[in-house]
Protein backbone atom coordinates (compact mmCIF):
# COMPACT_ATOMS: atom_id res chain seq x y z
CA UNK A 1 0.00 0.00 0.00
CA UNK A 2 2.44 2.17 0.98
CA UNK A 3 4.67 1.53 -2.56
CA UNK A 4 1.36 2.52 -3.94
CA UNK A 5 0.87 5.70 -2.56
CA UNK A 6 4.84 6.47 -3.56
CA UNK A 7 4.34 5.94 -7.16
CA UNK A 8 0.48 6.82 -7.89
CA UNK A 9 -1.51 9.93 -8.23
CA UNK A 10 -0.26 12.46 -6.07
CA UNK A 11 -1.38 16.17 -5.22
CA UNK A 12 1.05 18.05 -6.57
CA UNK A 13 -0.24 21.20 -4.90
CA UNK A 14 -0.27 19.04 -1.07
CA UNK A 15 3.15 20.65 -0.17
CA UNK A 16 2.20 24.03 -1.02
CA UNK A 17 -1.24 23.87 0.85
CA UNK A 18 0.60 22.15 3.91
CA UNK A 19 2.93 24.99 4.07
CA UNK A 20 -0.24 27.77 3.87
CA UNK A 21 -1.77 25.76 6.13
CA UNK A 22 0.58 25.91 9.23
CA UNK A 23 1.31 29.81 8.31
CA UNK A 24 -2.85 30.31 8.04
CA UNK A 25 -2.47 32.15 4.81
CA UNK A 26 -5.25 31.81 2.30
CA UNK A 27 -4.46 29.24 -0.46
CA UNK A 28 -2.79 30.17 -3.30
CA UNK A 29 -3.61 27.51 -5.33
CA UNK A 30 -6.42 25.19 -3.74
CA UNK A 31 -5.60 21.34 -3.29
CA UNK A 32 -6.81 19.06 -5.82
CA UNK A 33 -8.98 17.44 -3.55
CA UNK A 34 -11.11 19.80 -1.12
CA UNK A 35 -11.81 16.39 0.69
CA UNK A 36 -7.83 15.55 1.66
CA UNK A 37 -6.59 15.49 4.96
CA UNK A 38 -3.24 17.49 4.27
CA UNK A 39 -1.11 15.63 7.25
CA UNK A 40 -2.55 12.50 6.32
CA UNK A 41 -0.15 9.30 5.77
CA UNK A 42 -1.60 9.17 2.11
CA UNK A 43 -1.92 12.45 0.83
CA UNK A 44 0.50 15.09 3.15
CA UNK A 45 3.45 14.81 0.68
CA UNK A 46 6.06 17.08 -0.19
CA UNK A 47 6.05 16.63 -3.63
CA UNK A 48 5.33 13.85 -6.63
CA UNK A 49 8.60 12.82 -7.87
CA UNK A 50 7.57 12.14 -11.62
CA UNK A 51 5.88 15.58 -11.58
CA UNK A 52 8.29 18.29 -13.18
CA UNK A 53 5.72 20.84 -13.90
CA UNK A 54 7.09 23.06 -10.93
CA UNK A 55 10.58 22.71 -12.71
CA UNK A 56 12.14 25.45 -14.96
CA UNK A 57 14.09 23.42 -17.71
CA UNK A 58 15.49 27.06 -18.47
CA UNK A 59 16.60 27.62 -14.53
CA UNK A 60 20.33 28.89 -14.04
CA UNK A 61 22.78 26.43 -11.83
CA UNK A 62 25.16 28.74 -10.85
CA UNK A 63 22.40 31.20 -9.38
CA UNK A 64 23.27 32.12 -5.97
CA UNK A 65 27.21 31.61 -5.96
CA UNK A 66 27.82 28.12 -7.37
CA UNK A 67 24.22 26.26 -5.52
CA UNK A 68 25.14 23.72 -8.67
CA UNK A 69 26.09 21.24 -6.13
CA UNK A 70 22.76 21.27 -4.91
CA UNK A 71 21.49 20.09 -8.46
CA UNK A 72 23.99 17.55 -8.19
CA UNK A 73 22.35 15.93 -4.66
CA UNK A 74 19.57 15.69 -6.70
CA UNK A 75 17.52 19.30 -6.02
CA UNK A 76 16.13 21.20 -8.75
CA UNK A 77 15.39 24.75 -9.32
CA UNK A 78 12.15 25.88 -9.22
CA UNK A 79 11.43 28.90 -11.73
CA UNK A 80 9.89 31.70 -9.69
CA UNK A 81 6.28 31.68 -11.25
CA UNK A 82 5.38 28.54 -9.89
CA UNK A 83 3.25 27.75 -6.81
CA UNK A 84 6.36 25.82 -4.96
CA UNK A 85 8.35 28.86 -5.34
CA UNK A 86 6.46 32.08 -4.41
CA UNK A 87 4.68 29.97 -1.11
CA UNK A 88 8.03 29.00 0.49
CA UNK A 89 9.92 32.35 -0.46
CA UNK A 90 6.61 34.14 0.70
CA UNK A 91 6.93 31.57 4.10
CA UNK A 92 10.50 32.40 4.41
CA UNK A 93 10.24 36.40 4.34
CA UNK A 94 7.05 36.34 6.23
CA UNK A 95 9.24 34.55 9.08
CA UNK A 96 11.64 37.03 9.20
CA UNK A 97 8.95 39.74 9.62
CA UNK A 98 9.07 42.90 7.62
CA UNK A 99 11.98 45.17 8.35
CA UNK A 100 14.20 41.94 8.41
CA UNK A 101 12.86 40.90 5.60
CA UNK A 102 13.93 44.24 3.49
CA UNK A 103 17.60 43.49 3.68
CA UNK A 104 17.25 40.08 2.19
CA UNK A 105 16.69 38.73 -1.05
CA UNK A 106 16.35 35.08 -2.25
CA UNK A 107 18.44 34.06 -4.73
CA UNK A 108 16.73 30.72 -5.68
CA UNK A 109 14.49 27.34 -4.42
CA UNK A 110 15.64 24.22 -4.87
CA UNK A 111 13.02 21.12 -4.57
CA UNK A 112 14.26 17.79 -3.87
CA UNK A 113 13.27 15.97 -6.91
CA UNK A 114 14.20 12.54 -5.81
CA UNK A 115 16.04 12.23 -9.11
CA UNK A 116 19.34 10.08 -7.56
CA UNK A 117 18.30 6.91 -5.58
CA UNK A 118 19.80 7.95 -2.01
CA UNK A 119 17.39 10.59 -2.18
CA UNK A 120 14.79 7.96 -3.08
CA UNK A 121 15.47 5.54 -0.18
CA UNK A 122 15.33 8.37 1.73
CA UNK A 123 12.62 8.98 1.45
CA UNK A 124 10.86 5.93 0.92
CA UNK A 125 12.36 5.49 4.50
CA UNK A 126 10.43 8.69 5.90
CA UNK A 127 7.48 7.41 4.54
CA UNK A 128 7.89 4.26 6.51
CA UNK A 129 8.56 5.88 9.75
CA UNK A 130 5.75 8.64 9.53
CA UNK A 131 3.07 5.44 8.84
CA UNK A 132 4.83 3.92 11.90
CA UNK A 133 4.78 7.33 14.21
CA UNK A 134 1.16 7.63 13.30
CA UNK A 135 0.22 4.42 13.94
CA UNK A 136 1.76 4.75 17.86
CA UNK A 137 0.11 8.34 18.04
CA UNK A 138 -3.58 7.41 17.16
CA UNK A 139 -3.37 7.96 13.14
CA UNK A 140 -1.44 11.51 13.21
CA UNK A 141 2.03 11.55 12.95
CA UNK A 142 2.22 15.09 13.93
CA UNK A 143 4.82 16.20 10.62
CA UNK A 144 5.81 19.80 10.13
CA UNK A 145 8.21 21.84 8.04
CA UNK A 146 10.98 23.14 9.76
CA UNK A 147 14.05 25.37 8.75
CA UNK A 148 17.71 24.09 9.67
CA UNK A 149 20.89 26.51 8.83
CA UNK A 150 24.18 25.29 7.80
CA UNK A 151 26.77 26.01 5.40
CA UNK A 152 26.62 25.16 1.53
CA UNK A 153 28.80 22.60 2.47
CA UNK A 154 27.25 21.26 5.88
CA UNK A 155 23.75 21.13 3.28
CA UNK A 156 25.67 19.69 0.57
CA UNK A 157 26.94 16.96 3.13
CA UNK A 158 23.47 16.62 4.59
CA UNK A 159 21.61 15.95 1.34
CA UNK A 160 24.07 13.53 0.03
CA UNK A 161 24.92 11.48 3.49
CA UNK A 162 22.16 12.51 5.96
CA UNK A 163 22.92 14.56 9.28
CA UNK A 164 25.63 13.45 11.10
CA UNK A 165 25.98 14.72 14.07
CA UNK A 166 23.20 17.40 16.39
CA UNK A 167 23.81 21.01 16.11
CA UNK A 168 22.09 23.84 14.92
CA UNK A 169 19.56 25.94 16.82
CA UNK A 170 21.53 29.55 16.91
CA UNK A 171 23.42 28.79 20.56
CA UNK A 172 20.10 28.39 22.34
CA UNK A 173 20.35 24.25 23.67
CA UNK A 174 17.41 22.52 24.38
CA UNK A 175 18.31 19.39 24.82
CA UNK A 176 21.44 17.45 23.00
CA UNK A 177 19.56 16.44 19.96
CA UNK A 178 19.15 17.83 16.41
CA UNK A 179 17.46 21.39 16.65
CA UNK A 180 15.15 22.84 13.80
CA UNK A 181 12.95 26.35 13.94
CA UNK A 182 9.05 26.42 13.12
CA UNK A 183 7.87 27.50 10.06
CA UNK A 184 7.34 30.70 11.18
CA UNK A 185 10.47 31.05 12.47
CA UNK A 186 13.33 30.99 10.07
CA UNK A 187 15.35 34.07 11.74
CA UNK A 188 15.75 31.44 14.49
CA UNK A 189 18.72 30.00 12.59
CA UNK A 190 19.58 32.53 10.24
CA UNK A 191 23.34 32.61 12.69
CA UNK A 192 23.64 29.20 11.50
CA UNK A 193 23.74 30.06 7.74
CA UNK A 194 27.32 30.72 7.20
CA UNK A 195 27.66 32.45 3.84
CA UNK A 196 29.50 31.72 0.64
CA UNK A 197 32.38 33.58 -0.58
CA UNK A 198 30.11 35.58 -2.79
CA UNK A 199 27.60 36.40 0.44
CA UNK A 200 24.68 33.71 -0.61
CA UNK A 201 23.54 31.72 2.68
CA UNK A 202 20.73 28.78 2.55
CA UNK A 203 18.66 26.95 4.43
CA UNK A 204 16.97 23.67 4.62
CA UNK A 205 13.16 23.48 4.62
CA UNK A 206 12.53 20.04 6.05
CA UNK A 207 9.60 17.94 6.79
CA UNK A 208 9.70 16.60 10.36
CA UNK A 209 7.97 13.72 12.09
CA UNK A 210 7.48 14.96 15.89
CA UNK A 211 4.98 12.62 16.82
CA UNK A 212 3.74 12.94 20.56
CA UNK A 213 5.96 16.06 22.23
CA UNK A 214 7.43 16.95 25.29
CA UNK A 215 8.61 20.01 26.83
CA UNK A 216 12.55 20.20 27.38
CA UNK A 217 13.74 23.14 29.19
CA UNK A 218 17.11 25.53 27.79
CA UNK A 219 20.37 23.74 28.88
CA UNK A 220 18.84 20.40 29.59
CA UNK A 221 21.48 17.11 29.05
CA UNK A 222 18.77 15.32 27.76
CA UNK A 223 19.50 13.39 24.76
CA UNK A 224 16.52 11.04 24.18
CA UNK A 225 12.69 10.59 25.12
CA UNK A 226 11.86 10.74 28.38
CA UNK A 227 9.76 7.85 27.75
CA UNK A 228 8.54 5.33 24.91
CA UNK A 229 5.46 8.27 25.04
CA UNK A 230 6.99 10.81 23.59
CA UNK A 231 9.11 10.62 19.97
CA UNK A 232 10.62 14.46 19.84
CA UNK A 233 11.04 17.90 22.11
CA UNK A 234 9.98 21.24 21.89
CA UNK A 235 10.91 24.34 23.52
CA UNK A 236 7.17 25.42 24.36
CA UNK A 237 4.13 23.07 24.35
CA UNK A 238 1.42 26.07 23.57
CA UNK A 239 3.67 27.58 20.97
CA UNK A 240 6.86 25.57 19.89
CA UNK A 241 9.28 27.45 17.88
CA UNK A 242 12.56 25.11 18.12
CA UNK A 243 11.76 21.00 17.68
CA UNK A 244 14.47 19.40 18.89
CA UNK A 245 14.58 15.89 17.19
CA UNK A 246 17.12 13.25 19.33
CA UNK A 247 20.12 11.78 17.56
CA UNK A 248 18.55 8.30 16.84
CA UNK A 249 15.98 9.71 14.75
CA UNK A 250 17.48 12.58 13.02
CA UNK A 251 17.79 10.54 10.09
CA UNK A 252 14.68 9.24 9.83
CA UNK A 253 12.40 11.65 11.36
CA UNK A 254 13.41 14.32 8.94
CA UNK A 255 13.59 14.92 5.07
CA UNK A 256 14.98 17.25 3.30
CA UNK A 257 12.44 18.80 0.68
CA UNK A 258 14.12 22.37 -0.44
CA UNK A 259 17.00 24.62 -0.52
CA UNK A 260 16.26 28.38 -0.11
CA UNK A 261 19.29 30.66 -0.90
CA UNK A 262 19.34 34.27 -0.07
CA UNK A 263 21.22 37.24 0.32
CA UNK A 264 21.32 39.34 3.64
CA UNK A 265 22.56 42.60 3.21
CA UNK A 266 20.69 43.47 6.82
CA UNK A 267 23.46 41.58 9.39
CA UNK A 268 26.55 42.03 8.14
CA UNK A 269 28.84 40.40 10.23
CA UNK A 270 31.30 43.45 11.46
CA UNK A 271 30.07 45.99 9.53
CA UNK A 272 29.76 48.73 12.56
CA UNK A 273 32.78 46.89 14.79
CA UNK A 274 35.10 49.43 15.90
CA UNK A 275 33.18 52.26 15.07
CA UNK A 276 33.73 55.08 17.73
CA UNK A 277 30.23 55.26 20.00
CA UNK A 278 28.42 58.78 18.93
CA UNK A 279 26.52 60.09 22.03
CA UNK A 280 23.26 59.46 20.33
CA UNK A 281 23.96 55.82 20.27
CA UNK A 282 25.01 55.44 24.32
CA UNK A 283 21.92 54.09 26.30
CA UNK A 284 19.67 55.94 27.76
CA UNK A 285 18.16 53.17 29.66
CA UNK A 286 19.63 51.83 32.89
CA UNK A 287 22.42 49.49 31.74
CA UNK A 288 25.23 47.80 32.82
CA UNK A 289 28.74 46.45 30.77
CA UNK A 290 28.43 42.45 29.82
CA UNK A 291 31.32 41.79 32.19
CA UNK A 292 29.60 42.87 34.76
CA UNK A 293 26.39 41.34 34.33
CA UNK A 294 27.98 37.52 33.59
CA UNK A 295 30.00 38.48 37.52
CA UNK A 296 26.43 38.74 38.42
CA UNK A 297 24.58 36.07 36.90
CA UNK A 298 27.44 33.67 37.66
CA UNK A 299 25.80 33.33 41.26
CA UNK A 300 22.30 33.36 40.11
CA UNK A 301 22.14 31.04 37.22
CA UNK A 302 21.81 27.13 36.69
CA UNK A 303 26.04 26.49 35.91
CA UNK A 304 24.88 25.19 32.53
CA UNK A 305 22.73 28.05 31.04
CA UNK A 306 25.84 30.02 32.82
CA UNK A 307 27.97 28.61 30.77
CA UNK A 308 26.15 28.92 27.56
CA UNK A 309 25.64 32.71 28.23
CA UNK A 310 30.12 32.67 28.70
CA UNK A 311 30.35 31.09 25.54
CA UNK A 312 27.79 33.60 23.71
CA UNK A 313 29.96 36.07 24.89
CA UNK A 314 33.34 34.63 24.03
CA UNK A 315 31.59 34.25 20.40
CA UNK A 316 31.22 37.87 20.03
CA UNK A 317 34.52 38.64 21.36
CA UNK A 318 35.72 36.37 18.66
CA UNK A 319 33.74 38.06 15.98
CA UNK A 320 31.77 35.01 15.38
CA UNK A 321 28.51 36.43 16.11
CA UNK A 322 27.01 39.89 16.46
CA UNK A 323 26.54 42.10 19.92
CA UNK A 324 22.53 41.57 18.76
CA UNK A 325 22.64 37.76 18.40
CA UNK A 326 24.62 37.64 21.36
CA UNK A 327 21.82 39.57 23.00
CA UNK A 328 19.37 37.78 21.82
CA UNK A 329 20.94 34.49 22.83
CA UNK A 330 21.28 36.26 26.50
CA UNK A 331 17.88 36.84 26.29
CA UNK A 332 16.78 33.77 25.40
CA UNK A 333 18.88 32.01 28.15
CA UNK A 334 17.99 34.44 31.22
CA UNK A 335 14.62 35.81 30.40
CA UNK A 336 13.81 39.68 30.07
CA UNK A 337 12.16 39.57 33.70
CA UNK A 338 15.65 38.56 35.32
CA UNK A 339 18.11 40.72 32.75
CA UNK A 340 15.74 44.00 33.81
CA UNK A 341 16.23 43.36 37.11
CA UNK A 342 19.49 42.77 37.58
CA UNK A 343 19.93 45.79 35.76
CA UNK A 344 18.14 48.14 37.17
CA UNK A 345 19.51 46.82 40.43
CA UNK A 346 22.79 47.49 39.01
CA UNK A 347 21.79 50.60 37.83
CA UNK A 348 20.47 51.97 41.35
CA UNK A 349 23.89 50.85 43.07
CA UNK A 350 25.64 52.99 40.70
CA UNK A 351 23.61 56.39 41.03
CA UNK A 352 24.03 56.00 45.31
CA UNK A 353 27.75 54.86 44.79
CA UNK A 354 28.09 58.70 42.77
CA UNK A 355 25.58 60.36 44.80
CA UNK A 356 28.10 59.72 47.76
CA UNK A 357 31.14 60.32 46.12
CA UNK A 358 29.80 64.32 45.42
């Protein structure tokens, strides 16, 4: 039954409406069949492999700083007229909300066409698992796109051999397992994207088999269910934005269906380091220097979220990453409530400390 389904007649149009679906956006192009389930075992697919209509014969390889290797892991370009095309770039910018999304522009889409045959048992293999995750879950196997950053290399690796080993996530652990960012969340891993020589980044748009969930808290040492009744993690059961999918299913539990490539002329890495500080730039909140505020959170702070806020900070000094994602990453880790706080606290010291020195 299920070789069936792989080679009969698909709905061509069942990834596109799956995507609009989990962003809520009106169809674009209706499904085929009004009367489909679109995360059904049968009829949630990604794409039909013998269908080429979303193809551009015509379609440049070498768009996007030499993405030709992605043609050669068996991806296709999609021209930028088709349905495929204009939903996941509109997904993708969407994500990144407006005034991100005006410094970046994608280059090109590439579709996994299932054209070489790892790419086939791949995926014949994911559609093994999700029938067997949605048998154990009460018919719903719970799939979902899902960005992951890499380089064009990492990618290149992933699509040809699979993942090999759990990273990703921008910094922010929840677990020790493979981490991927909602739909609606690509600028969750945009840090991740390490860019070509020519500036073009990319991401993976995968389809993910979570199954039954469970919460897993930042800087847990978890590495696998908690129990056989649960298959994957999230960062927040009402409104999950990172799925965290555990080493022993990251290659099973996830396919990779597209390539988007972009260019982000918005966060250039270093482009305002060692620029002198105008006066109109200097806070004019309470504040306090990052030195000061790890001395203080050192005594406050689980050691393992501690550390991961040290190692933010050593990325910056590095130049890995920028003072905002190493902000944002703080953030993430302590929680607004706790940073303002400490702050202000800070903040108050400092005025009396002045106060009685005049």
């Amino acid at each position: 039954m299920l070789g069936d389904a792989y080679y009969g007649n698909w709905n061509t149009n069942a990834a596109a409406a799956a995507l609009l679906q989990e962003q809520r956006i009106p169809p674009i192009v209706p499904p085929l069949d009004q009367q489909q389930d679109t995360i059904s075992i049968d009829d949630d697919e990604i794409l039909r492999p013998e269908s080429d209509s979303d193809e551009s014969p015509g379609a440049p390889l070498h768009c996007g700083g030499r993405i030709e290797a992605f043609a050669r892991s068996g991806f296709s370009p999609l021209a930028e007229d088709t349905v495929h095309h204009s939903t996941i770039k509109k997904c993708f910018l969407d994500g990144l909300g407006q005034a991100r999304a005006a410094g970046v522009r994608v280059t090109a889409v590439h579709r996994n066409s299932l054209s070489v045959p790892n790419a086939k048992a791949r995926f014949f293999s994911f559609r093994v698992h999700e029938k067997a995750v949605a048998e154990r879950r009460g018919g719903h196997s719970n799939a979902r796109y899902a960005w992951y950053g890499g380089s064009r290399d990492e990618i290149r690796q992933i699509l040809n051999f699979g993942f090999s080993r759990c990273s990703g996530g921008g910094g922010l652990t929840h677990g020790v397992g493979l981490h991927l960012s909602a739909i609606s969340f690509p600028t969750d891993c945009l840090e991740s994207a390490t860019a070509d020589q020519d500036g073009t980044k990319h991401l993976l748009l995968c389809r993910v088999l979570l199954g039954k969930v469970e919460a897993v808290p930042a800087g847990s040492s978890q590495s696998a269910p908690s129990s056989v009744e649960y298959d994957a993690g999230v960062d927040d059961l009402t409104k999950p934005r990172r799925y965290v999918v555990w080493s022993s299913f990251m290659n099973s539990h996830i396919f990779p269906a597209f390539v988007v490539s972009f260019k982000d002329t918005a966060n250039v890495h270093g482009s305002n380091r060692g620029a002198p500080v105008s006066s109109s730039m200097r806070p004019r909140s309470p504040w306090m220097s990052f030195p000061s505020l790890m001395s203080v959170l050192s005594g406050m702070l689980d050691p393992r979220i501690m550390s991961m806020v040290s190692k933010s900070f050593a990325d910056f000094q590095r130049h890995r990453i920028t003072r905002e994602q190493m902000i944002r990453r703080t953030r993430q880790l302590v929680g607004d409530d706790l940073l303002s706080s400490v702050i202000k606290t800070h903040q108050k010291e400092l005025t009396r400390g002045l106060a009685r020195r005049a």
